[in-house]
PDB file of N, CA and C in Angstrom:
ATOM      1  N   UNK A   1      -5.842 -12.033  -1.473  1.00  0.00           N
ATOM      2  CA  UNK A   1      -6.714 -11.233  -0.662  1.00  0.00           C
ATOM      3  C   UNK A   1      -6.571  -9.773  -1.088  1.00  0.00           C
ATOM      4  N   UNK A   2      -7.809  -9.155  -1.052  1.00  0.00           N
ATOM      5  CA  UNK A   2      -8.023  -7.558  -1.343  1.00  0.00           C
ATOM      6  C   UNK A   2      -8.022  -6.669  -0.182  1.00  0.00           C
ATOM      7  N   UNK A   3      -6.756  -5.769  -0.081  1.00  0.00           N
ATOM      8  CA  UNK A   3      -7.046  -4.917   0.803  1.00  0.00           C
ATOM      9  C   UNK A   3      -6.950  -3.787   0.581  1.00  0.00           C
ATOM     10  N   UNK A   4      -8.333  -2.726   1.354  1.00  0.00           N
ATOM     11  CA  UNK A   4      -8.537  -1.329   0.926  1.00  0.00           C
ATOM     12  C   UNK A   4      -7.901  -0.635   2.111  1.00  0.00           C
ATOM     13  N   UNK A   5      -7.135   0.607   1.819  1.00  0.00           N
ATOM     14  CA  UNK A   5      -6.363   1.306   2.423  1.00  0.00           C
ATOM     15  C   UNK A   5      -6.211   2.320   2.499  1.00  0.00           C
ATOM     16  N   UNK A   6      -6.147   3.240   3.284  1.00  0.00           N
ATOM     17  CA  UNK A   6      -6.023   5.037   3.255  1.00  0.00           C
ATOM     18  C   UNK A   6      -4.224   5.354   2.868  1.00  0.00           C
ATOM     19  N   UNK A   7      -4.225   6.126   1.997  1.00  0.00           N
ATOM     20  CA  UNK A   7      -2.622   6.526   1.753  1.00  0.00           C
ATOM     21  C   UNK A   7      -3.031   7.881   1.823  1.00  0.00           C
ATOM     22  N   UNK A   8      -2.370   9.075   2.402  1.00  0.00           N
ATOM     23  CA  UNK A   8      -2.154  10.285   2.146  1.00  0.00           C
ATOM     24  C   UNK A   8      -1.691  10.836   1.124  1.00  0.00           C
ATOM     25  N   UNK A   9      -2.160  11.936   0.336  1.00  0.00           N
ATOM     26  CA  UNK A   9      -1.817  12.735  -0.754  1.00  0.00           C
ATOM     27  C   UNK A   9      -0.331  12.357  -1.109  1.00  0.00           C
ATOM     28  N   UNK A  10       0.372  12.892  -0.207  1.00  0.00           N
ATOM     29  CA  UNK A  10       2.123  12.694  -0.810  1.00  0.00           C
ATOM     30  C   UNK A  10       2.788  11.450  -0.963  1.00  0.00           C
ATOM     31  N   UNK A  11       2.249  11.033  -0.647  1.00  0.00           N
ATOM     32  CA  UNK A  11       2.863   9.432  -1.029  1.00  0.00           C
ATOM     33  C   UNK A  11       1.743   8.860  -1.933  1.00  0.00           C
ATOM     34  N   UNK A  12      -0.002   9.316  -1.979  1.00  0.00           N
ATOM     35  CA  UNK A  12      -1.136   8.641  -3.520  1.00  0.00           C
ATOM     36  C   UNK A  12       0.168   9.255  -4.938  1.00  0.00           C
ATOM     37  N   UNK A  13       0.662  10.662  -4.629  1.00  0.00           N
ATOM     38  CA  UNK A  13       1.254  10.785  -5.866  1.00  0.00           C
ATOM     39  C   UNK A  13       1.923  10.153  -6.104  1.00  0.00           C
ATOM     40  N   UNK A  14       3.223   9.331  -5.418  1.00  0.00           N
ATOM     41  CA  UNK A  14       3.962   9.263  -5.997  1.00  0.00           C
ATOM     42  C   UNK A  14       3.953   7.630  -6.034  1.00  0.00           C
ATOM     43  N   UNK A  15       2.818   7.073  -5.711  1.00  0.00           N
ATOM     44  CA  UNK A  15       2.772   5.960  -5.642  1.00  0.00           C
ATOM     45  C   UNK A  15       2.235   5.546  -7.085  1.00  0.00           C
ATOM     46  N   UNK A  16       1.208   6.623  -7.446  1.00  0.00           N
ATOM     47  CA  UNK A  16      -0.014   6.519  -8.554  1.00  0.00           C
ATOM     48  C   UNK A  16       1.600   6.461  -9.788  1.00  0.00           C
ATOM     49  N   UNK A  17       2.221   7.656 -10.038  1.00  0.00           N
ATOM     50  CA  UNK A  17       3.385   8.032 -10.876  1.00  0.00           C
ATOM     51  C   UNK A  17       4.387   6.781 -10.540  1.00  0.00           C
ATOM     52  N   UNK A  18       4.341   6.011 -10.052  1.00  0.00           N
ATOM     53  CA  UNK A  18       4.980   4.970  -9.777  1.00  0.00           C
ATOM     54  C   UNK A  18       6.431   5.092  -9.505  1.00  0.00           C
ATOM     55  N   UNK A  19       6.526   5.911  -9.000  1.00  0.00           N
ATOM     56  CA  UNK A  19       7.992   6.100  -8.021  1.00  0.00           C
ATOM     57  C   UNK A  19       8.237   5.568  -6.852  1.00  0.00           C
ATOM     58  N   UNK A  20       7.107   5.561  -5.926  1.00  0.00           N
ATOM     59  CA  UNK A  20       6.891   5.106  -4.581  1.00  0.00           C
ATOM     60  C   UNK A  20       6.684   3.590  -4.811  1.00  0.00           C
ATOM     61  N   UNK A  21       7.513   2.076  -4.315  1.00  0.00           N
ATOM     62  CA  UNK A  21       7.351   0.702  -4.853  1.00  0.00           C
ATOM     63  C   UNK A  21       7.204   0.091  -3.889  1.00  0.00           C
ATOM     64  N   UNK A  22       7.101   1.550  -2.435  1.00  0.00           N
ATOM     65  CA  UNK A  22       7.042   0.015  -1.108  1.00  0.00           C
ATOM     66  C   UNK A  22       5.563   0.697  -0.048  1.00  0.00           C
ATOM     67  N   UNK A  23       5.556   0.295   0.652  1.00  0.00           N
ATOM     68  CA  UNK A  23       4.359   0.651   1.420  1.00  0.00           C
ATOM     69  C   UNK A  23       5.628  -0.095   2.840  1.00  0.00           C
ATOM     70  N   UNK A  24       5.069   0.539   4.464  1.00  0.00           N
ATOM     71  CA  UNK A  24       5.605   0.397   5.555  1.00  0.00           C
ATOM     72  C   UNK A  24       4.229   0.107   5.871  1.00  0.00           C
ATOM     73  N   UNK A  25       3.799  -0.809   6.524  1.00  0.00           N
ATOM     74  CA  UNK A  25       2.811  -0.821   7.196  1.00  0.00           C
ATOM     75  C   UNK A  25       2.692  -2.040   8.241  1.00  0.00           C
ATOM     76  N   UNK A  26       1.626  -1.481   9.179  1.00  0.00           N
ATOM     77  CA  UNK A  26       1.905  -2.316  10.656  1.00  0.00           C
ATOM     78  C   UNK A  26       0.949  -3.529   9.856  1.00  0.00           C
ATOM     79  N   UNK A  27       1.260  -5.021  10.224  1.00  0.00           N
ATOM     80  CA  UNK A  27       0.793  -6.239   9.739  1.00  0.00           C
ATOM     81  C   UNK A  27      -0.431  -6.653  10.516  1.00  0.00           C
ATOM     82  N   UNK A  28      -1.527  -6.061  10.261  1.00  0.00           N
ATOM     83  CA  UNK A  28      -2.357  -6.244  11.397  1.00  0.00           C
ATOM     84  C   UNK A  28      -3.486  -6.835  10.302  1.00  0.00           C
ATOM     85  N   UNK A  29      -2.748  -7.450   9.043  1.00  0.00           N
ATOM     86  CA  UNK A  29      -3.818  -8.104   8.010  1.00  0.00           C
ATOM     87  C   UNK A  29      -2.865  -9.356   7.690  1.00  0.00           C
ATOM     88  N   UNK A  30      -2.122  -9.231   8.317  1.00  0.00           N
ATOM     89  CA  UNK A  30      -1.512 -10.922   7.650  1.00  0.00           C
ATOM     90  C   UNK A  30      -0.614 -10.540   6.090  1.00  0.00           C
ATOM     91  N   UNK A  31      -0.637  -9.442   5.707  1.00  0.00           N
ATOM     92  CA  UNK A  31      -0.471  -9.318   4.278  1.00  0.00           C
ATOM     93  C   UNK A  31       0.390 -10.367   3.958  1.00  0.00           C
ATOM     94  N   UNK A  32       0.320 -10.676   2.519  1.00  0.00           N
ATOM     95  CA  UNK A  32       1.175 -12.403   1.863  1.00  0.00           C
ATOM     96  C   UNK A  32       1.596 -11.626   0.335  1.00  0.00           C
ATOM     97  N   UNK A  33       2.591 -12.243  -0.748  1.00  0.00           N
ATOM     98  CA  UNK A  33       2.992 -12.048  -1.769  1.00  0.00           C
ATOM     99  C   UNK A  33       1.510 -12.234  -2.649  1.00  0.00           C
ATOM    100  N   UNK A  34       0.981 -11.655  -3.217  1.00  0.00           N
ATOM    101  CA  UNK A  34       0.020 -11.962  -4.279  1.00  0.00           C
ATOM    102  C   UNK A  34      -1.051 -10.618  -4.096  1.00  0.00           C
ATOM    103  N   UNK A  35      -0.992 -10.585  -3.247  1.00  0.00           N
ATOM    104  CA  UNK A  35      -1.971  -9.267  -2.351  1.00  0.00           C
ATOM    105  C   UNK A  35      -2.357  -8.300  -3.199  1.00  0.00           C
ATOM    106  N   UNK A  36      -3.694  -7.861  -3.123  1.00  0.00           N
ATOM    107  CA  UNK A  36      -3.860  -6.688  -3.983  1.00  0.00           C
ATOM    108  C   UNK A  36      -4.328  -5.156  -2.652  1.00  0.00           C
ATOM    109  N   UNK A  37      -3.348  -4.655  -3.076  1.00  0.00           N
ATOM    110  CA  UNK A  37      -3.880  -2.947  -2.252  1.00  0.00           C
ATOM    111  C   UNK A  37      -4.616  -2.321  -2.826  1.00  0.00           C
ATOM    112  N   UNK A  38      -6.071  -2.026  -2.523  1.00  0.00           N
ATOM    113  CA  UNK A  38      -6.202  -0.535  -3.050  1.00  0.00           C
ATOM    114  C   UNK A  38      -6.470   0.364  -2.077  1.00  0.00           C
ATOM    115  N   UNK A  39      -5.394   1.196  -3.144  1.00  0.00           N
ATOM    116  CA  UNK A  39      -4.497   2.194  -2.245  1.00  0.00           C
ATOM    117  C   UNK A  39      -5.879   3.723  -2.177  1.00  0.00           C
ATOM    118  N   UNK A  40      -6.280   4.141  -0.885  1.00  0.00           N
ATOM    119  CA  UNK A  40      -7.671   5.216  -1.509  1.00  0.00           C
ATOM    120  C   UNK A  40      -7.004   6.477  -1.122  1.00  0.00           C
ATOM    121  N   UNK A  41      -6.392   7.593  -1.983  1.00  0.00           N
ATOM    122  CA  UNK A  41      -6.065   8.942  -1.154  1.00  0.00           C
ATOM    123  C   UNK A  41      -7.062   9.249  -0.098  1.00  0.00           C
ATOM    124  N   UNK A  42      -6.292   9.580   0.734  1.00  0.00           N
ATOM    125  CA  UNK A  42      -7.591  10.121   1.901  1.00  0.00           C
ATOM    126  C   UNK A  42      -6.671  11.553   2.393  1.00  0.00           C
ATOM    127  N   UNK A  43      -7.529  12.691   2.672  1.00  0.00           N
ATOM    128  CA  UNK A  43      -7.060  13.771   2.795  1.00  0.00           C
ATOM    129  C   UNK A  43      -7.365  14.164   4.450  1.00  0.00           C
ATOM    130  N   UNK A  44      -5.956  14.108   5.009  1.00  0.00           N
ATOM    131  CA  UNK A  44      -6.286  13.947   6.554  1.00  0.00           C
ATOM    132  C   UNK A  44      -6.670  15.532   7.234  1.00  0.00           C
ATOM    133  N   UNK A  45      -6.087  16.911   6.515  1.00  0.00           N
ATOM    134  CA  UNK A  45      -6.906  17.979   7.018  1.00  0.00           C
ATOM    135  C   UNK A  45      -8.262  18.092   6.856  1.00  0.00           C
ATOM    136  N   UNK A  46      -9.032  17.237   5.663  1.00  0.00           N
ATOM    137  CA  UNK A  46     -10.259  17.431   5.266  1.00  0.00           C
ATOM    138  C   UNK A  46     -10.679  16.541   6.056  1.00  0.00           C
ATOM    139  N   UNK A  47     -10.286  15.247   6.551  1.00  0.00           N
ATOM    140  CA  UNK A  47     -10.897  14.070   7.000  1.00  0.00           C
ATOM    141  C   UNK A  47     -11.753  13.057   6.371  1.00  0.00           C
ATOM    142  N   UNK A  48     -11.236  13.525   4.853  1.00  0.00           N
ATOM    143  CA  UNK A  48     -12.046  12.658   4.003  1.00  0.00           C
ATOM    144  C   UNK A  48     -11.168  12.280   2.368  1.00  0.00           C
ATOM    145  N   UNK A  49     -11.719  11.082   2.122  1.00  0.00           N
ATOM    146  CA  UNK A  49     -11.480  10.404   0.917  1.00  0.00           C
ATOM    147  C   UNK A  49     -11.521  12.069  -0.378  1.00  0.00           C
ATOM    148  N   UNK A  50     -10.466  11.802  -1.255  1.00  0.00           N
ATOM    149  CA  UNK A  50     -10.237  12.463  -2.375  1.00  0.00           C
ATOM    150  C   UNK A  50     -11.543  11.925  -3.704  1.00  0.00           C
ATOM    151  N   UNK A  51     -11.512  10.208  -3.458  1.00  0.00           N
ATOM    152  CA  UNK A  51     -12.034   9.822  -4.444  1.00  0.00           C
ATOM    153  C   UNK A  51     -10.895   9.304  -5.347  1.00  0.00           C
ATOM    154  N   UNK A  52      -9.866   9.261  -5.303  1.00  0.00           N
ATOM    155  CA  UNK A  52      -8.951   8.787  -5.942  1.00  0.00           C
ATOM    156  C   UNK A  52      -8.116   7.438  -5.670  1.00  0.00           C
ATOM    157  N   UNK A  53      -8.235   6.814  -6.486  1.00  0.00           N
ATOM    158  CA  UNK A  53      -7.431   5.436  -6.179  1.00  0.00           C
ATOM    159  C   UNK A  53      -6.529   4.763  -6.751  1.00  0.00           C
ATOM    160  N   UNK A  54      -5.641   4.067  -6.489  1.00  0.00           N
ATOM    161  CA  UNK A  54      -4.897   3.064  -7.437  1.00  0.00           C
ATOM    162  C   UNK A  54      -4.499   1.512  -6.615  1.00  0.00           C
ATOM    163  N   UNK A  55      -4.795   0.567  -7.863  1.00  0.00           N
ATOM    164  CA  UNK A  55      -4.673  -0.530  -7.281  1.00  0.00           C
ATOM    165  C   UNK A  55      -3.461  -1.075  -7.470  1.00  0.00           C
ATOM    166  N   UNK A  56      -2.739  -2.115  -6.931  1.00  0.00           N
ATOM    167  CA  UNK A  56      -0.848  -2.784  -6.313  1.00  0.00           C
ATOM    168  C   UNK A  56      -1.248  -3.611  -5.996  1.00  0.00           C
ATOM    169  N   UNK A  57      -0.311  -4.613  -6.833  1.00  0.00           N
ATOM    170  CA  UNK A  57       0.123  -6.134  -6.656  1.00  0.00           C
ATOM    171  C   UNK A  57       1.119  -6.164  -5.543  1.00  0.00           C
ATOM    172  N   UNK A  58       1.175  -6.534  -4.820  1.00  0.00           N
ATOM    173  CA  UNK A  58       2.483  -6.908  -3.578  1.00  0.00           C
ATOM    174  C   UNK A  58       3.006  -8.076  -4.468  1.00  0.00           C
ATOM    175  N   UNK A  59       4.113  -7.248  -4.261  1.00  0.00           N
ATOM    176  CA  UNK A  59       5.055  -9.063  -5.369  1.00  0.00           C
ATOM    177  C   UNK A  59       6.026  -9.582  -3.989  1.00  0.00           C
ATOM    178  N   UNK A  60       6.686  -8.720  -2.525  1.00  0.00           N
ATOM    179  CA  UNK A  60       7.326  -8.940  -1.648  1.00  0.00           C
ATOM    180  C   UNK A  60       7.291  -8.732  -0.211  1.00  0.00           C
ATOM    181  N   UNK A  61       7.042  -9.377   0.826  1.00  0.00           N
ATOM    182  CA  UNK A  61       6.840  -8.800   2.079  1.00  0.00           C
ATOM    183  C   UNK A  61       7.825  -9.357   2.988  1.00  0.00           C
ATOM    184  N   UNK A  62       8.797  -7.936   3.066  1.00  0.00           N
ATOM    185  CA  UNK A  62      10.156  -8.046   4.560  1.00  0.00           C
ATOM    186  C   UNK A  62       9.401  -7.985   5.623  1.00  0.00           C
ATOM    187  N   UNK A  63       9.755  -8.538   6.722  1.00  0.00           N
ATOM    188  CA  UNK A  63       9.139  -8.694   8.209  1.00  0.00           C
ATOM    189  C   UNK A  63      10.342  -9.309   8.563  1.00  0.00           C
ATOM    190  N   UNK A  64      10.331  -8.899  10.143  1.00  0.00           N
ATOM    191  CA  UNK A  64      11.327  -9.401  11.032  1.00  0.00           C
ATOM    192  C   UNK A  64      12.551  -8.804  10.497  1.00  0.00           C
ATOM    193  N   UNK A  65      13.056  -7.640  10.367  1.00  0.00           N
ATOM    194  CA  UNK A  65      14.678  -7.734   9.894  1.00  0.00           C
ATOM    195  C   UNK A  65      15.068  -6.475  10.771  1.00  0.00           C
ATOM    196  N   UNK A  66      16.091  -6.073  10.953  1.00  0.00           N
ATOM    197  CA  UNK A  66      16.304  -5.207  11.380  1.00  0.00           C
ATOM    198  C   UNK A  66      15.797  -3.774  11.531  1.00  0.00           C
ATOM    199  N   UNK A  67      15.547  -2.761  12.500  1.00  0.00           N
ATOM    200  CA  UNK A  67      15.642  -1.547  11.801  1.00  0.00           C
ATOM    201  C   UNK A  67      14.288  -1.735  11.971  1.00  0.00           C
ATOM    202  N   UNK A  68      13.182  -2.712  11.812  1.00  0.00           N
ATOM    203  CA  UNK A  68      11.717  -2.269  11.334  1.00  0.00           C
ATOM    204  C   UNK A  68      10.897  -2.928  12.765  1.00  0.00           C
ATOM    205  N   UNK A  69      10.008  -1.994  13.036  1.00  0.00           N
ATOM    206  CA  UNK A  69       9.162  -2.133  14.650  1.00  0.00           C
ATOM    207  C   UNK A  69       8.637  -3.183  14.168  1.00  0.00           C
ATOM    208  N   UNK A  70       8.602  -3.953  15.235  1.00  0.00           N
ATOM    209  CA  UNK A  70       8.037  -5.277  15.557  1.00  0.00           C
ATOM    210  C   UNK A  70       6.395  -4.814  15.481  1.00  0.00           C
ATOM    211  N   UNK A  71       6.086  -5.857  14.206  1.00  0.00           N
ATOM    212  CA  UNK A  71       4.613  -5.966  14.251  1.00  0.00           C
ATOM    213  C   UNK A  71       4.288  -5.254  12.804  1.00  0.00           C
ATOM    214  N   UNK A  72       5.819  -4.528  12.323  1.00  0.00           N
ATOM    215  CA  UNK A  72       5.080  -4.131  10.512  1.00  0.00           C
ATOM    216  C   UNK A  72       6.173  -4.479   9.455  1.00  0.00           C
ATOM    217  N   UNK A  73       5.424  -4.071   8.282  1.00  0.00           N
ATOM    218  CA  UNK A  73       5.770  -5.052   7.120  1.00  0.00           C
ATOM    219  C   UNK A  73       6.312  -4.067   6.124  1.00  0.00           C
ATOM    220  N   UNK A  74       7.229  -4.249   5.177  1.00  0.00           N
ATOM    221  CA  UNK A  74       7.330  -3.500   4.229  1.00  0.00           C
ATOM    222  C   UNK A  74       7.457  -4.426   2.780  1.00  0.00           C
ATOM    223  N   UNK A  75       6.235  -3.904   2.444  1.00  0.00           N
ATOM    224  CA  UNK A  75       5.322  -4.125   0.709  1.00  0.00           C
ATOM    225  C   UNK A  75       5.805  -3.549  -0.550  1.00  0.00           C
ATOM    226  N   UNK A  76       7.006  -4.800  -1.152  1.00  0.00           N
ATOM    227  CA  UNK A  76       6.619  -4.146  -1.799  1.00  0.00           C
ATOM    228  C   UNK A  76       5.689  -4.399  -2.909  1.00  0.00           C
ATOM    229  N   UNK A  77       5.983  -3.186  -4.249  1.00  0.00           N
ATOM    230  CA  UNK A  77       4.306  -3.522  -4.946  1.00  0.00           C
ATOM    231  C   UNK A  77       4.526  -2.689  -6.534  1.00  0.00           C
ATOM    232  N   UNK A  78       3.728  -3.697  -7.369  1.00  0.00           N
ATOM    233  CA  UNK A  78       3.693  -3.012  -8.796  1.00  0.00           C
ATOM    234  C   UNK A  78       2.638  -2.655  -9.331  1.00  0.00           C
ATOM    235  N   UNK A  79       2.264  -2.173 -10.048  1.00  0.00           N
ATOM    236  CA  UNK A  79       1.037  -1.819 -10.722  1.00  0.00           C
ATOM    237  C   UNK A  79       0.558  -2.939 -10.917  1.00  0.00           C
ATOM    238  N   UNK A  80      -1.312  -3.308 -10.596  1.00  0.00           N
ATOM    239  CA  UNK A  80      -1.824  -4.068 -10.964  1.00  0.00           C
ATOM    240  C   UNK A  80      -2.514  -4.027 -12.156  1.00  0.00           C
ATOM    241  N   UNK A  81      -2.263  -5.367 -12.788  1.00  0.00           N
ATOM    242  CA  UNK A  81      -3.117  -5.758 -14.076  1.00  0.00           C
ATOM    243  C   UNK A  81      -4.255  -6.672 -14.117  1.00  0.00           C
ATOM    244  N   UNK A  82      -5.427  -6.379 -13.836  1.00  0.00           N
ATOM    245  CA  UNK A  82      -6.432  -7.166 -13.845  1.00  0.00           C
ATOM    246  C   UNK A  82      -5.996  -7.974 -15.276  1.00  0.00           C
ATOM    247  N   UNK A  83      -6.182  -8.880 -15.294  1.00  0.00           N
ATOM    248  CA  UNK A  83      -6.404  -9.917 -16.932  1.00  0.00           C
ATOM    249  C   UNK A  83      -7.498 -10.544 -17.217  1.00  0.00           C
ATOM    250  N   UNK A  84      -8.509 -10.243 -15.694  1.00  0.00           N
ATOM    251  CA  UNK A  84      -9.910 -10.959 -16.559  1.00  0.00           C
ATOM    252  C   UNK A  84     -10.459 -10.435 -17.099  1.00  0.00           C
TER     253      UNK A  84
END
């Protein structure tokens, strides 16, 4: 499944530069291992999309463990490679 997503500037960078490998997010999509994010900068003083994007494979999703609010997930995720 494809899901499109708002990420804020400081974390599109460092996600795009591939430093950033997890995403926190509340599970209100079911997310599963195979998952594709695309991730859309969205610029929340402007209230609008940058236009910039990058797409993530979820290769792992923690739920239920300690430490993390009931009801979200932490993704993680690698650069996607389309191959078709």
């Amino acid at each position: 499944m494809t899901h499109e997503l708002k990420i804020h500037p400081q974390y599109f960078r460092d996600v795009s530069l591939n430093l950033k490998k997890v995403e926190i997010r509340k599970n209100d999509r079911n997310y599963q291992e195979r998952d594709i994010l695309i991730l859309n900068e969205w610029d929340p003083e402007a209230q609008k999309y940058t236009g910039n994007q990058v797409k993530r494979k979820v290769t792992y999703v923690l739920k239920d463990c300690p430490g993390l609010i009931d009801g979200y997930v932490i993704l993680q995720m690698i650069p996607y490679e389309n191959s078709n």
